[in-house]
N, C-alpha and C. Protein backbone atom coordinates (compact mmCIF):
# COMPACT_ATOMS: atom_id res chain seq x y z
N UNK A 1 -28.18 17.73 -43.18
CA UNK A 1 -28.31 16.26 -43.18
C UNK A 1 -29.68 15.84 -43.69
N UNK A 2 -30.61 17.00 -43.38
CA UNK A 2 -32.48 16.16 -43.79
C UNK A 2 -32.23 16.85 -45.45
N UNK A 3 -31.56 17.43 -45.65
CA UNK A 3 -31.56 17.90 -47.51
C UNK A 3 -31.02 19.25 -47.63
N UNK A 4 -30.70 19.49 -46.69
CA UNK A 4 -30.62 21.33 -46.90
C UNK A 4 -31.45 22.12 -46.27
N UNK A 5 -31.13 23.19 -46.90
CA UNK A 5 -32.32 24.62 -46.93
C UNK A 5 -32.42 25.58 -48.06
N UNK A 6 -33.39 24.91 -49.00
CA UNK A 6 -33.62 26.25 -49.92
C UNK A 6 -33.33 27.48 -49.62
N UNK A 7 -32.98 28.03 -49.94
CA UNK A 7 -32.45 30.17 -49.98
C UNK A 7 -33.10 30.85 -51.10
N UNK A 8 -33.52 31.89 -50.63
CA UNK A 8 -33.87 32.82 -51.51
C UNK A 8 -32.26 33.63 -51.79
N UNK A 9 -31.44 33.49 -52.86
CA UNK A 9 -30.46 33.91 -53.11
C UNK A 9 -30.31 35.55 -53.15
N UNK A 10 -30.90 35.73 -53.79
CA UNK A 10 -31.42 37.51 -54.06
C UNK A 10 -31.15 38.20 -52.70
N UNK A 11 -32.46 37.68 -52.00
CA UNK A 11 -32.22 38.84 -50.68
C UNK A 11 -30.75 38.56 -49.80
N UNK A 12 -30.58 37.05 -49.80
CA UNK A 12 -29.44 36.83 -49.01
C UNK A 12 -28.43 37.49 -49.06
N UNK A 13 -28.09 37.71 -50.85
CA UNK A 13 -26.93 37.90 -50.99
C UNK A 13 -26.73 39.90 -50.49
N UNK A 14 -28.22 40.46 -50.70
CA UNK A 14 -28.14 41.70 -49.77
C UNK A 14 -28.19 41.98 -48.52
N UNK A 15 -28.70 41.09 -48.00
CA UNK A 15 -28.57 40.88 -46.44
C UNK A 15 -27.41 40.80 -46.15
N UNK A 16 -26.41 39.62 -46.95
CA UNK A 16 -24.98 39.85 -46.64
C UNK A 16 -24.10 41.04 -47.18
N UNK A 17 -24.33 41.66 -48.14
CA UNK A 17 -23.51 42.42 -48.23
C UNK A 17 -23.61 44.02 -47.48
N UNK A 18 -25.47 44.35 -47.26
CA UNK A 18 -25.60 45.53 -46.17
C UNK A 18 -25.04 45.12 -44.73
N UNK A 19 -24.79 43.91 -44.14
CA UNK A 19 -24.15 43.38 -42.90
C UNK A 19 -22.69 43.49 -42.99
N UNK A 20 -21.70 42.91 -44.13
CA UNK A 20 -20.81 43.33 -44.33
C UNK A 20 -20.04 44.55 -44.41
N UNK A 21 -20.44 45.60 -44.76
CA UNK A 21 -20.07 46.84 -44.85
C UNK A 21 -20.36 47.41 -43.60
N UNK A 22 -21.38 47.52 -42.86
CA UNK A 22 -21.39 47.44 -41.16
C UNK A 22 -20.15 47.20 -40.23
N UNK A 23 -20.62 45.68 -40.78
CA UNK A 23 -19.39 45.06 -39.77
C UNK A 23 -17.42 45.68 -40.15
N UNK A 24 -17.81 45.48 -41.67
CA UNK A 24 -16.32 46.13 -41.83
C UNK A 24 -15.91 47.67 -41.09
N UNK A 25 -16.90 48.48 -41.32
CA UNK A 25 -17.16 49.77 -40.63
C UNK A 25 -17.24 49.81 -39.56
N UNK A 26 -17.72 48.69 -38.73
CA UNK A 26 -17.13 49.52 -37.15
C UNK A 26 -16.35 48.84 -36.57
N UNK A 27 -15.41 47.74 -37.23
CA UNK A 27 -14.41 47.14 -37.01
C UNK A 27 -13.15 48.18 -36.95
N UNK A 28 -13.31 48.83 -38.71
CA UNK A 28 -12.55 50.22 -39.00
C UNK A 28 -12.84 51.08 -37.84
N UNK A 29 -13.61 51.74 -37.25
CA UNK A 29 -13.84 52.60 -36.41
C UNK A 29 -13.31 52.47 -35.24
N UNK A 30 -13.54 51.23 -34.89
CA UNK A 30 -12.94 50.47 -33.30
C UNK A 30 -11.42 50.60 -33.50
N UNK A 31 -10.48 49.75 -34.40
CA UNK A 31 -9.49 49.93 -34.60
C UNK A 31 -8.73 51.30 -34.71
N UNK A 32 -9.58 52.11 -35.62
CA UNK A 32 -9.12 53.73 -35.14
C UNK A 32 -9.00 54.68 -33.92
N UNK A 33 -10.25 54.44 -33.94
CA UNK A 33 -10.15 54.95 -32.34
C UNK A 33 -9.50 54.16 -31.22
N UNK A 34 -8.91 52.84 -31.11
CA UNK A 34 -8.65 52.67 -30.22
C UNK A 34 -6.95 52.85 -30.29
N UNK A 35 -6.76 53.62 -31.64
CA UNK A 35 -5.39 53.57 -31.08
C UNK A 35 -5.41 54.64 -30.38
N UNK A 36 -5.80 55.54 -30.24
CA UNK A 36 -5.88 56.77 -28.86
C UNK A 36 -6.28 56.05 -27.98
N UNK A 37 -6.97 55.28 -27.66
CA UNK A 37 -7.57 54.89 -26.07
C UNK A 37 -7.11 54.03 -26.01
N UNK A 38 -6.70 53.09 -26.58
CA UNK A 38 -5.77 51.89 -26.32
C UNK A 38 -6.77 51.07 -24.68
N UNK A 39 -7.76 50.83 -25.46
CA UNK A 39 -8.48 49.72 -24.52
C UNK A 39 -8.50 48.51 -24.79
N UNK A 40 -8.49 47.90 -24.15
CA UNK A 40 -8.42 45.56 -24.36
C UNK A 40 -9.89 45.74 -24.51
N UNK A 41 -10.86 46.34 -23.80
CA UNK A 41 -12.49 45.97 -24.34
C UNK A 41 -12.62 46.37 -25.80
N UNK A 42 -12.26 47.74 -26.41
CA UNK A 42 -12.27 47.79 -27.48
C UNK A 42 -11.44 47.42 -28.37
N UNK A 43 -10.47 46.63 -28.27
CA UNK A 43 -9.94 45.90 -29.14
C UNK A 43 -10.61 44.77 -29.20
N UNK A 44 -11.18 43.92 -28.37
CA UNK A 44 -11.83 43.08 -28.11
C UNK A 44 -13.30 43.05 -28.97
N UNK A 45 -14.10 44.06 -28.82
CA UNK A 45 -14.74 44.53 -29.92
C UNK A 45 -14.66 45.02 -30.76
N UNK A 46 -13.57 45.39 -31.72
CA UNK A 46 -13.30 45.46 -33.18
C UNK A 46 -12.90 43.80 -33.19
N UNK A 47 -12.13 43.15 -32.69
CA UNK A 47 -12.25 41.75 -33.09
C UNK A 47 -13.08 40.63 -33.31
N UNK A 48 -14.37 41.07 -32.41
CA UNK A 48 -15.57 40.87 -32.91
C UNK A 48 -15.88 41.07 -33.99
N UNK A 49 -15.81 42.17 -34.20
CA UNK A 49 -16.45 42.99 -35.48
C UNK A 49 -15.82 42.16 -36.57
N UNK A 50 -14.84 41.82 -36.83
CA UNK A 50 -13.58 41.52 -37.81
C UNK A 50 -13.97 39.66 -37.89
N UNK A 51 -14.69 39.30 -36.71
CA UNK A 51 -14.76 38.21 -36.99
C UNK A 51 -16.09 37.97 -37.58
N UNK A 52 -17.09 38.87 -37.40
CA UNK A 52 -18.43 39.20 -37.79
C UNK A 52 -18.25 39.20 -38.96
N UNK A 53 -17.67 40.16 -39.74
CA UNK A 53 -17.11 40.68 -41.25
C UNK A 53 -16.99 39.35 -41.95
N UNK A 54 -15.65 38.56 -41.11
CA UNK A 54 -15.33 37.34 -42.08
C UNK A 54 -16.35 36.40 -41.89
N UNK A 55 -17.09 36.13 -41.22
CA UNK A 55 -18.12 35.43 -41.14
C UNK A 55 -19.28 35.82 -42.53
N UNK A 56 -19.67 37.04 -42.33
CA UNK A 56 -20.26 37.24 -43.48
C UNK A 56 -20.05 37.41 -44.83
N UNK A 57 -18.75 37.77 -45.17
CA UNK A 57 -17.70 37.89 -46.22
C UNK A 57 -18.29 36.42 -46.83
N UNK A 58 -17.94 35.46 -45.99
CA UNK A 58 -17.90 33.82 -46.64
C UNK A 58 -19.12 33.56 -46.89
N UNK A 59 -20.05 34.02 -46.37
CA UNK A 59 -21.61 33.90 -46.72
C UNK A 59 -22.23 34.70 -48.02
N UNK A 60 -21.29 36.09 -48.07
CA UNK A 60 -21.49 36.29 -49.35
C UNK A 60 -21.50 35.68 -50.44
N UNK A 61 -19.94 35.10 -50.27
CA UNK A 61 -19.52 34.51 -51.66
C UNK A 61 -20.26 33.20 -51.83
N UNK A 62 -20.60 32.48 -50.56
CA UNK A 62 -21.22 31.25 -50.71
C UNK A 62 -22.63 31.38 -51.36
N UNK A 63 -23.13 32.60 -51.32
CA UNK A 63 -24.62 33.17 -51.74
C UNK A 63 -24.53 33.34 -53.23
N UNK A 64 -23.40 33.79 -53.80
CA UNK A 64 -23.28 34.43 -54.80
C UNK A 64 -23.14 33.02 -55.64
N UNK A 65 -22.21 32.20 -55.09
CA UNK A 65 -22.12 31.05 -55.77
C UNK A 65 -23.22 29.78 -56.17
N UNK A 66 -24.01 30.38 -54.75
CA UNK A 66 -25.51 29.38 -55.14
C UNK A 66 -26.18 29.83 -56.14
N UNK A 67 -26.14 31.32 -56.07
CA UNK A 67 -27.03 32.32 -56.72
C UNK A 67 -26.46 32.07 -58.49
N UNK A 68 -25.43 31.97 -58.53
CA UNK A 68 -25.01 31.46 -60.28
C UNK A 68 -25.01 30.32 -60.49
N UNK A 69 -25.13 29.14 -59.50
CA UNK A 69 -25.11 27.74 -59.67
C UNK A 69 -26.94 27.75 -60.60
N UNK A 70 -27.90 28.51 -60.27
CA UNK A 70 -29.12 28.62 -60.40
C UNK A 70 -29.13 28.08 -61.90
N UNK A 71 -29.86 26.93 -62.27
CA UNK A 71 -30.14 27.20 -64.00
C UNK A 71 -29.16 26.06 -64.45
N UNK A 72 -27.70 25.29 -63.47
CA UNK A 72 -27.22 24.29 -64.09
C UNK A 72 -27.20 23.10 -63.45
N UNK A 73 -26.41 22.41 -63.93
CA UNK A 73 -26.05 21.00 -63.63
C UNK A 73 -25.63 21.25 -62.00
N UNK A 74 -25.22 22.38 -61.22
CA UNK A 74 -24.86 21.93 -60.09
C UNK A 74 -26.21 22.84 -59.58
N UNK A 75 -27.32 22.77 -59.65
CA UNK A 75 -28.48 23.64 -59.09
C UNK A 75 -28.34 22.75 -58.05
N UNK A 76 -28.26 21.77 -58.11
CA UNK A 76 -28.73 20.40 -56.67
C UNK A 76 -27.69 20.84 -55.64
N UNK A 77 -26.81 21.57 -55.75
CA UNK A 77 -25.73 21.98 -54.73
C UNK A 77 -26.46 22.99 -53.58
N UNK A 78 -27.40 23.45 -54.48
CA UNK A 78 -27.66 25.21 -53.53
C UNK A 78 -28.75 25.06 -52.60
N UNK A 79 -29.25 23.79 -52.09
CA UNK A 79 -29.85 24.01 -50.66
C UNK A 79 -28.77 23.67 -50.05
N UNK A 80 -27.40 23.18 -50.00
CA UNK A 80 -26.35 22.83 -48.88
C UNK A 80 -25.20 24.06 -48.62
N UNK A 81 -25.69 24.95 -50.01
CA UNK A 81 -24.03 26.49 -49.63
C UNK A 81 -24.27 26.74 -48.14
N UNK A 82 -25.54 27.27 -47.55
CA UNK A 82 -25.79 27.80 -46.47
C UNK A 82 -25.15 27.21 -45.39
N UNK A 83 -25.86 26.29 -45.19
CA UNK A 83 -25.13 24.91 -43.70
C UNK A 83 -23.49 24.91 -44.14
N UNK A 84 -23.11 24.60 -45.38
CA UNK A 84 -21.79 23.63 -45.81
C UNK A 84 -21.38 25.56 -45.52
N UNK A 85 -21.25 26.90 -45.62
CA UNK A 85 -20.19 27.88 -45.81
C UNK A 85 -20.48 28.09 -44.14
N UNK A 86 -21.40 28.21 -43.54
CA UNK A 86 -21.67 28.32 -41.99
C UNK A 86 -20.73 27.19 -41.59
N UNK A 87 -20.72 25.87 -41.86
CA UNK A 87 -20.37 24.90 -40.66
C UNK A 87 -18.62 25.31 -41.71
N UNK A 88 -17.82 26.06 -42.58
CA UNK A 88 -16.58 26.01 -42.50
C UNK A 88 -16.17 27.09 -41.90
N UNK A 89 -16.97 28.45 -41.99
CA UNK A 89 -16.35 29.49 -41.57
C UNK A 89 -16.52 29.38 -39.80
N UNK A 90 -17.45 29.14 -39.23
CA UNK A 90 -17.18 28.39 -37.95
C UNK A 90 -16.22 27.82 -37.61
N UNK A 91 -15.54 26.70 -37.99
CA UNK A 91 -14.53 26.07 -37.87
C UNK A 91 -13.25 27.44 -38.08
N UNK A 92 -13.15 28.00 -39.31
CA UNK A 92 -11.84 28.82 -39.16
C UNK A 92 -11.94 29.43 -38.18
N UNK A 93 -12.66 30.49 -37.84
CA UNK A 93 -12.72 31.79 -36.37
C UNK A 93 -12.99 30.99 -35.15
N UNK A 94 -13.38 30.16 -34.96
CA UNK A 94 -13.04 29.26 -33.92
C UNK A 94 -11.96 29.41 -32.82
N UNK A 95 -10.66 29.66 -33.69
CA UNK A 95 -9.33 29.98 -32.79
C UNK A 95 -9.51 31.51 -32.57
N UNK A 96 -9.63 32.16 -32.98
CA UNK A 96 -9.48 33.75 -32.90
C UNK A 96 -9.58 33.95 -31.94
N UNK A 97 -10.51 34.04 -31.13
CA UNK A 97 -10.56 34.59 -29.23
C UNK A 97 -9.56 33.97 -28.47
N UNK A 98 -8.98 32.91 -29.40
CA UNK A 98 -8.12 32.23 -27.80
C UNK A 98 -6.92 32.91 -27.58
N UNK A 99 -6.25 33.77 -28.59
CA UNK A 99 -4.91 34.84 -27.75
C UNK A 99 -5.83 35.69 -27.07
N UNK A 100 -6.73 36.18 -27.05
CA UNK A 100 -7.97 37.17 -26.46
C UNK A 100 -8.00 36.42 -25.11
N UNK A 101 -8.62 35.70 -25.15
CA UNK A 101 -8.87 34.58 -23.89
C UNK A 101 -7.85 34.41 -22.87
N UNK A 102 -6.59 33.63 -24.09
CA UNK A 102 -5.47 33.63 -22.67
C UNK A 102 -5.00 34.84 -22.19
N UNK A 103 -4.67 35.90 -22.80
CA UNK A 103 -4.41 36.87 -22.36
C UNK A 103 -5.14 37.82 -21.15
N UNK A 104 -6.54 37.11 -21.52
CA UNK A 104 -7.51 38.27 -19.91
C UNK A 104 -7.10 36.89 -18.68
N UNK A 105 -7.25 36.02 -18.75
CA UNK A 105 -6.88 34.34 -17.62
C UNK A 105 -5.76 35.25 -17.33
N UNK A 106 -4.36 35.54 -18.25
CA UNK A 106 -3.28 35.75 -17.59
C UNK A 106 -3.23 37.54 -16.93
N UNK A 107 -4.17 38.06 -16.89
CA UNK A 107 -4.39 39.28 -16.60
C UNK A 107 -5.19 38.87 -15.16
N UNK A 108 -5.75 38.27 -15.40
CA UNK A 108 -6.44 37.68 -14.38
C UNK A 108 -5.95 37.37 -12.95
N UNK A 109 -5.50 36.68 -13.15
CA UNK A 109 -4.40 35.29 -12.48
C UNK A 109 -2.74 36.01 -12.22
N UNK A 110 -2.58 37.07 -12.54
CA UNK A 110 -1.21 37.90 -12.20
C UNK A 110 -0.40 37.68 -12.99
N UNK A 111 -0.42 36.82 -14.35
CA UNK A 111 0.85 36.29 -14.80
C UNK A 111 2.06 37.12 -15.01
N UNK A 112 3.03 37.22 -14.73
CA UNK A 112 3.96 38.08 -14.85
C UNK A 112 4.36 38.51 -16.80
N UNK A 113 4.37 39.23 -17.38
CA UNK A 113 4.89 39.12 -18.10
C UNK A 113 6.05 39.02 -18.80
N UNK A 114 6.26 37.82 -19.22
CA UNK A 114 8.15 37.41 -19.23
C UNK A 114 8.95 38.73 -19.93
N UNK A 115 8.29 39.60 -21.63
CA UNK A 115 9.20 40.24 -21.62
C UNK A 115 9.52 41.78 -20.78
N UNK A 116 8.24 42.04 -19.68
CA UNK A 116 8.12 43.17 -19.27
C UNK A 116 8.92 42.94 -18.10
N UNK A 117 9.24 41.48 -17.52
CA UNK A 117 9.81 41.11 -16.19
C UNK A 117 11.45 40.97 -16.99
N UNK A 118 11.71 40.82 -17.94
CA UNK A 118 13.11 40.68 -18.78
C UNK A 118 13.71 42.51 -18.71
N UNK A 119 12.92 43.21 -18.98
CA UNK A 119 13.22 44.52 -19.09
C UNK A 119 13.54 44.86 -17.79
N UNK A 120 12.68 44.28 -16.40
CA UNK A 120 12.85 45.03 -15.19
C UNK A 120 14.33 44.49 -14.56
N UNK A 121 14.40 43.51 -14.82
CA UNK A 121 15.42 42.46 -14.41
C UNK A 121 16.78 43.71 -15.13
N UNK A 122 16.70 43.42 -16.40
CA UNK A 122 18.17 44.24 -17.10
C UNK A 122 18.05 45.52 -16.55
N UNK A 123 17.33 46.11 -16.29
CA UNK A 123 17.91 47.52 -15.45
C UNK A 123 17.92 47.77 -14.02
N UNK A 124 17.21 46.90 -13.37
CA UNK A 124 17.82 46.16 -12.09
C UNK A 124 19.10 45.53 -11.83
N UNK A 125 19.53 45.33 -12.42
CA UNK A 125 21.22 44.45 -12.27
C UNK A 125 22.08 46.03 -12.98
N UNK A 126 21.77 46.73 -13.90
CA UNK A 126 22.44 48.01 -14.48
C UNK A 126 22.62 48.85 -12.99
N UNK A 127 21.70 48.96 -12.21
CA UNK A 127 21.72 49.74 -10.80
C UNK A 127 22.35 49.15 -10.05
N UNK A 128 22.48 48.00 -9.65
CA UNK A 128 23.03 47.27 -8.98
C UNK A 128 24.30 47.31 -8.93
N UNK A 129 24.90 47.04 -10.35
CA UNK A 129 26.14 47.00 -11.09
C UNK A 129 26.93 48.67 -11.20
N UNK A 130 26.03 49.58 -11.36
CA UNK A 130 27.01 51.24 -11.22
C UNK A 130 26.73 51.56 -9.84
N UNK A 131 25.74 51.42 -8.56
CA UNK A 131 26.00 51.71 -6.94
C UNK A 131 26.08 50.57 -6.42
N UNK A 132 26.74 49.82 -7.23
CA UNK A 132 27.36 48.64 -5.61
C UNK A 132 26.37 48.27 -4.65
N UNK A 133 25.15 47.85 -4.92
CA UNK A 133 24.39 47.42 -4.28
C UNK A 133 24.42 45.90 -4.10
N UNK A 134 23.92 45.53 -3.30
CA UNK A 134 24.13 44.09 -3.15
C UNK A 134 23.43 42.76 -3.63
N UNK A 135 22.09 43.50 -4.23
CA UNK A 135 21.53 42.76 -5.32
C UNK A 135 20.21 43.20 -5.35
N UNK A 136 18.57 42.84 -5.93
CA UNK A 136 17.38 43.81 -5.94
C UNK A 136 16.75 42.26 -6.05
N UNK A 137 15.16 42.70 -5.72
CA UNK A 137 13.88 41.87 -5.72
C UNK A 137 13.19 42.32 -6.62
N UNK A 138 12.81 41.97 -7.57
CA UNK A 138 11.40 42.39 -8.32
C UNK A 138 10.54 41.66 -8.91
N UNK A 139 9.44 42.63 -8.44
CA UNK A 139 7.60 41.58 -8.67
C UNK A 139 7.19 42.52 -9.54
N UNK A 140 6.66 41.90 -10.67
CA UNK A 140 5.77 42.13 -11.81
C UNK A 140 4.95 41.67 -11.99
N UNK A 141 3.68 42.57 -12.96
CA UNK A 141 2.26 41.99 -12.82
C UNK A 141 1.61 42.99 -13.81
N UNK A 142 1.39 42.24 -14.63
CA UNK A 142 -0.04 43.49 -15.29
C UNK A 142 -1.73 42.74 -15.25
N UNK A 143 -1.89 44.23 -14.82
CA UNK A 143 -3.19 44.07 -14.34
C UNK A 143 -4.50 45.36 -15.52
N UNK A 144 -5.11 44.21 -16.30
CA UNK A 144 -5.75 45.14 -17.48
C UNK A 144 -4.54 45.95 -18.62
N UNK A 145 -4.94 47.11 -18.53
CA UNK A 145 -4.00 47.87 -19.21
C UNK A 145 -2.71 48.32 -18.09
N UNK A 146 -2.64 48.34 -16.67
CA UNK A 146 -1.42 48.49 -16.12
C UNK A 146 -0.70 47.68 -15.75
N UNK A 147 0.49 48.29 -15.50
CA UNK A 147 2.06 47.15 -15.25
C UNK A 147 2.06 47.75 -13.44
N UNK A 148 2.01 47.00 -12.69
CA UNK A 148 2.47 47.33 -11.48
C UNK A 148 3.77 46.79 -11.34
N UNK A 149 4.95 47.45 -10.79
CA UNK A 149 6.52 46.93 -11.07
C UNK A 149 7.10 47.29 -9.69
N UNK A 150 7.21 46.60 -8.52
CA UNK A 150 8.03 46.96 -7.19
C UNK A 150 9.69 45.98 -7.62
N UNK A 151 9.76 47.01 -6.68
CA UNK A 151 11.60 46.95 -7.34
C UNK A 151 12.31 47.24 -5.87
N UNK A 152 12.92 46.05 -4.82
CA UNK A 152 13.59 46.50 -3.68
C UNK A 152 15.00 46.34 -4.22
N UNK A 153 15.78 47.26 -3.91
CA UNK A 153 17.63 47.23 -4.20
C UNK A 153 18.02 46.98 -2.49
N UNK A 154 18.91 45.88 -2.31
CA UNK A 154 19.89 45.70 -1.40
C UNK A 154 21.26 46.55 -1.03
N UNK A 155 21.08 47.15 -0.31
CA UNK A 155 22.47 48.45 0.17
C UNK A 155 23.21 47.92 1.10
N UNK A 156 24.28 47.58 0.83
CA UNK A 156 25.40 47.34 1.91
C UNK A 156 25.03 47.73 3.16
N UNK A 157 25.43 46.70 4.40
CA UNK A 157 24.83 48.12 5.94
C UNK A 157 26.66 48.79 6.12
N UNK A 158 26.36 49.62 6.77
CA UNK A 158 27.70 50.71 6.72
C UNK A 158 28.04 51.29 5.52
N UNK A 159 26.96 51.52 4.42
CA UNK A 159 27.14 52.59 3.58
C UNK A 159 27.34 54.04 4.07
N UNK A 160 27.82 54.63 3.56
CA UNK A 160 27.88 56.04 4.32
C UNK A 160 26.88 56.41 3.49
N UNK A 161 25.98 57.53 4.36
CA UNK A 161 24.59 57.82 3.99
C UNK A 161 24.54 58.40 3.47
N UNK A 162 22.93 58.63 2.07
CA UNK A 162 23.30 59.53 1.46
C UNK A 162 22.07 60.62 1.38
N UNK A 163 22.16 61.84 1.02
CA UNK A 163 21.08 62.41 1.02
C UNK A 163 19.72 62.29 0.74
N UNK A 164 18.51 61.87 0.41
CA UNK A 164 17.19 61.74 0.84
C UNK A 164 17.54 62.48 -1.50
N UNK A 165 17.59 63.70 -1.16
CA UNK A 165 17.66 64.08 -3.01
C UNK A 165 18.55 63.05 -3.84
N UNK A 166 19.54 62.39 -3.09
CA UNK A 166 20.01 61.41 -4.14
C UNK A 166 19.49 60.21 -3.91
N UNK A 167 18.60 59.86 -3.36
CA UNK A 167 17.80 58.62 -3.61
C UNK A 167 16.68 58.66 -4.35
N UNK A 168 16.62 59.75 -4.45
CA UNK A 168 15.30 60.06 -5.37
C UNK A 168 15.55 60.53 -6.69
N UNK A 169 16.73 60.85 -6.94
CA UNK A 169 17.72 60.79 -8.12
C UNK A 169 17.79 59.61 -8.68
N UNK A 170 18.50 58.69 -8.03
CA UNK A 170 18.12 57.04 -8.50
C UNK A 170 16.68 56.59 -8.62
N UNK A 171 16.04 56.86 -7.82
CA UNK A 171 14.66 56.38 -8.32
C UNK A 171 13.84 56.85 -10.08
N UNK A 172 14.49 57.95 -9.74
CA UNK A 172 14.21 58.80 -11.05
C UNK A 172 14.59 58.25 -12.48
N UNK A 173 15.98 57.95 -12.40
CA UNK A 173 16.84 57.20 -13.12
C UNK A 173 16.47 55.92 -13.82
N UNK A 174 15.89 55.20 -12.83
CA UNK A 174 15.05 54.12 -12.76
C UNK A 174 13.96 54.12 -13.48
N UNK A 175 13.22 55.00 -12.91
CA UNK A 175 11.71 55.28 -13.96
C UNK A 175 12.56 56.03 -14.92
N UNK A 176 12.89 56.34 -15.51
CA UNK A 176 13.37 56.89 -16.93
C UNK A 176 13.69 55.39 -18.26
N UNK A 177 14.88 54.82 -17.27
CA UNK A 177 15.26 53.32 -17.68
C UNK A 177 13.79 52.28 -17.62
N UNK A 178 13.45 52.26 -17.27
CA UNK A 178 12.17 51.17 -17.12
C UNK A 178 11.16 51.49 -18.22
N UNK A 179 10.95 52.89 -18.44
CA UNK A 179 10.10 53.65 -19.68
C UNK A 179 8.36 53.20 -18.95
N UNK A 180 7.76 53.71 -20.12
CA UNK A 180 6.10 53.80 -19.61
C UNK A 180 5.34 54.56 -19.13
N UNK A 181 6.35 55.44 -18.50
CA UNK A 181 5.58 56.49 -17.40
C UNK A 181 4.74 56.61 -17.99
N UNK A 182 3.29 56.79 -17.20
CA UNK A 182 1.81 57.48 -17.24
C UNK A 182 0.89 56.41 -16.32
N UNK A 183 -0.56 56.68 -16.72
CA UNK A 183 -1.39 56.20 -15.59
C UNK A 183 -1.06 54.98 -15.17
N UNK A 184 -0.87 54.44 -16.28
CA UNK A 184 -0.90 52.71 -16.31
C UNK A 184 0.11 52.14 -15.69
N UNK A 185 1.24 53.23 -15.48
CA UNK A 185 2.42 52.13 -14.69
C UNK A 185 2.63 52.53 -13.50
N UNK A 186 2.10 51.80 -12.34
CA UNK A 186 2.73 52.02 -10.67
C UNK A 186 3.52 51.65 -10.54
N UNK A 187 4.37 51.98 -10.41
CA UNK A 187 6.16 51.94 -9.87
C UNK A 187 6.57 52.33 -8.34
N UNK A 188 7.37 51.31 -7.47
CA UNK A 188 7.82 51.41 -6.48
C UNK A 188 8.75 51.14 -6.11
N UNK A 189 9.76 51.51 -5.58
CA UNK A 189 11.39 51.71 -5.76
C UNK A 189 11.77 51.92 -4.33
N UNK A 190 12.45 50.70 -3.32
CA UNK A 190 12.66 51.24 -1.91
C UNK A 190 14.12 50.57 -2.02
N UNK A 191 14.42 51.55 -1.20
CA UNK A 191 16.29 50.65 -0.82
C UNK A 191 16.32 49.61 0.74
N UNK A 192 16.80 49.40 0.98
CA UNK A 192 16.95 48.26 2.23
C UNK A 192 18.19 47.83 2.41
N UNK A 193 19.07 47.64 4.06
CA UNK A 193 19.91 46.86 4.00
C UNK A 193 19.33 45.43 4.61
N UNK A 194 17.89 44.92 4.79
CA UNK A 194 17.57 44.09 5.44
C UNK A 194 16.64 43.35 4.28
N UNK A 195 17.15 42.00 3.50
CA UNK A 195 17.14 41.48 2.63
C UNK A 195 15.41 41.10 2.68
N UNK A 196 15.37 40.69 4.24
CA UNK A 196 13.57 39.86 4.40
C UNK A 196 13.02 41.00 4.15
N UNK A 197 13.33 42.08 4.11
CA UNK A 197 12.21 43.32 3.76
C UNK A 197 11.82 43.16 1.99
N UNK A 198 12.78 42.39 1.47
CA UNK A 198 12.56 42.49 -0.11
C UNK A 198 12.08 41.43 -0.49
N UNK A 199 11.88 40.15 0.42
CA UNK A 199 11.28 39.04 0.48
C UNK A 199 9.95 38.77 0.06
C-alpha cells in the first residue's frame, strides 16, 4: 500500500529455488516413509512441507517474473510481485489444514466414524442373522491412529448353552469379518441375555 518493496531479484530468485527443493524433498521423504509408519503427525508434516513448497514455488515464479519485467514498460510492476504473490498464495493454502483440523477435533471429541460404524453395523446384523440372536449394541470411536469397536450381541435366555470354545469361535469370526487386526484396533465382543448390560 506505501509503494511496495524493491527486491533484489537475483538472490531471491535463489533463495527460492534452494528452499524449494528442500521443501519438495522432505515433503518426498515424509510421504515415503510414512507409508510404513502410517502416522497423522507425519502426514501432518509432509503437508506442511507441501504447503511450504507451494508457497515458495509461487514466489519463484513471481521472482522470475519481476526479474524479466527488469528493463521494460512493466519495470513499475516489480516492487508489488512480492506483497501481490505472498498476499495470493496465502489466500489459496489457507484451506489446506482444515480436513487436517477437522479430523484431529473429531479424533478428539470421539466422533464415531460413519463409514467404520457402517462396516460394524453390517457384520453385526450378519451374526445376528446366522445365530439367532436377538439383536447387538455397538460403540465406535477412533482415537489417533486406533479404532476402539465394543460390540454386545443379545442371546435369547433359555438358549441351550454352549461351550466357552464356541464363543470364542464367534468372536473370532467376528474379528476376521470386521478386518484391521493389529495394534490399532481394540476389539471387544461379549454376549448377554440382559439387554441393560449392552446399554
Amino acid at each position: 500500500m506505501s509503494g511496495g518493496r524493491v527486491l533484489s531479484f537475483d538472490l531471491a530468485i535463489a533463495y527460492a529455488a534452494v528452499t524449494l527443493v528442500a521443501a519438495v524433498g522432505m515433503a518426498t521423504y515424509d510421504t515415503q516413509q510414512n507409508r510404513r509408519i502410517k502416522s497423522g503427525f507425519l502426514a501432518l508434516d509432509a503437508k506442511a512441507w507441501m504447503v511450504s513448497a507451494a508457497l515458495t514455488g509461487a514466489l519463484l515464479v513471481a521472482f522470475v517474473f519481476g526479474w524479466a519485467i527488469q528493463g521494460t514498460r512493466l519495470e513499475w510492476l516489480s516492487p508489488y510481485v512480492d506483497p501481490a504473490a505472498l498476499a495470493i498464495v496465502c489466500i489459496a493454502v489457507l484451506p489446506m489444514p482444515v480436513p487436517t483440523v477437522r479430523q484431529a477435533l473429531a479424533d478428539i471429541l470421539l466422533v464415531t466414524p460413519a463409514g467404520l460404524k457402517a462396516q460394524v453395523d453390517e457384520v453385526a446384523a450378519q451374526v445376528v442373522a446366522r445365530y439367532g440372536f436377538m439383536g447387538y449394541r455397538a460403540y465406535v470411536a477412533r482415537v489417533g491412529r486406533g479404532r476402539q469397536i465394543e460390540l454386545f450381541f443379545i442371546v435369547p435366555r433359555g438358549q441351550s448353552p454352549r461351550p466357552l470354545e464356541d464363543w470364542d469361535r464367534i468372536r473370532d469370526e467376528i474379528g476376521l469379518l470386521i478386518g484391521g487386526e493389529g495394534p490399532d484396533r481394540w476389539l471387544t465382543i461379549a454376549f448377554t441375555t440382559d439387554i441393560e448390560w449392552a446399554e
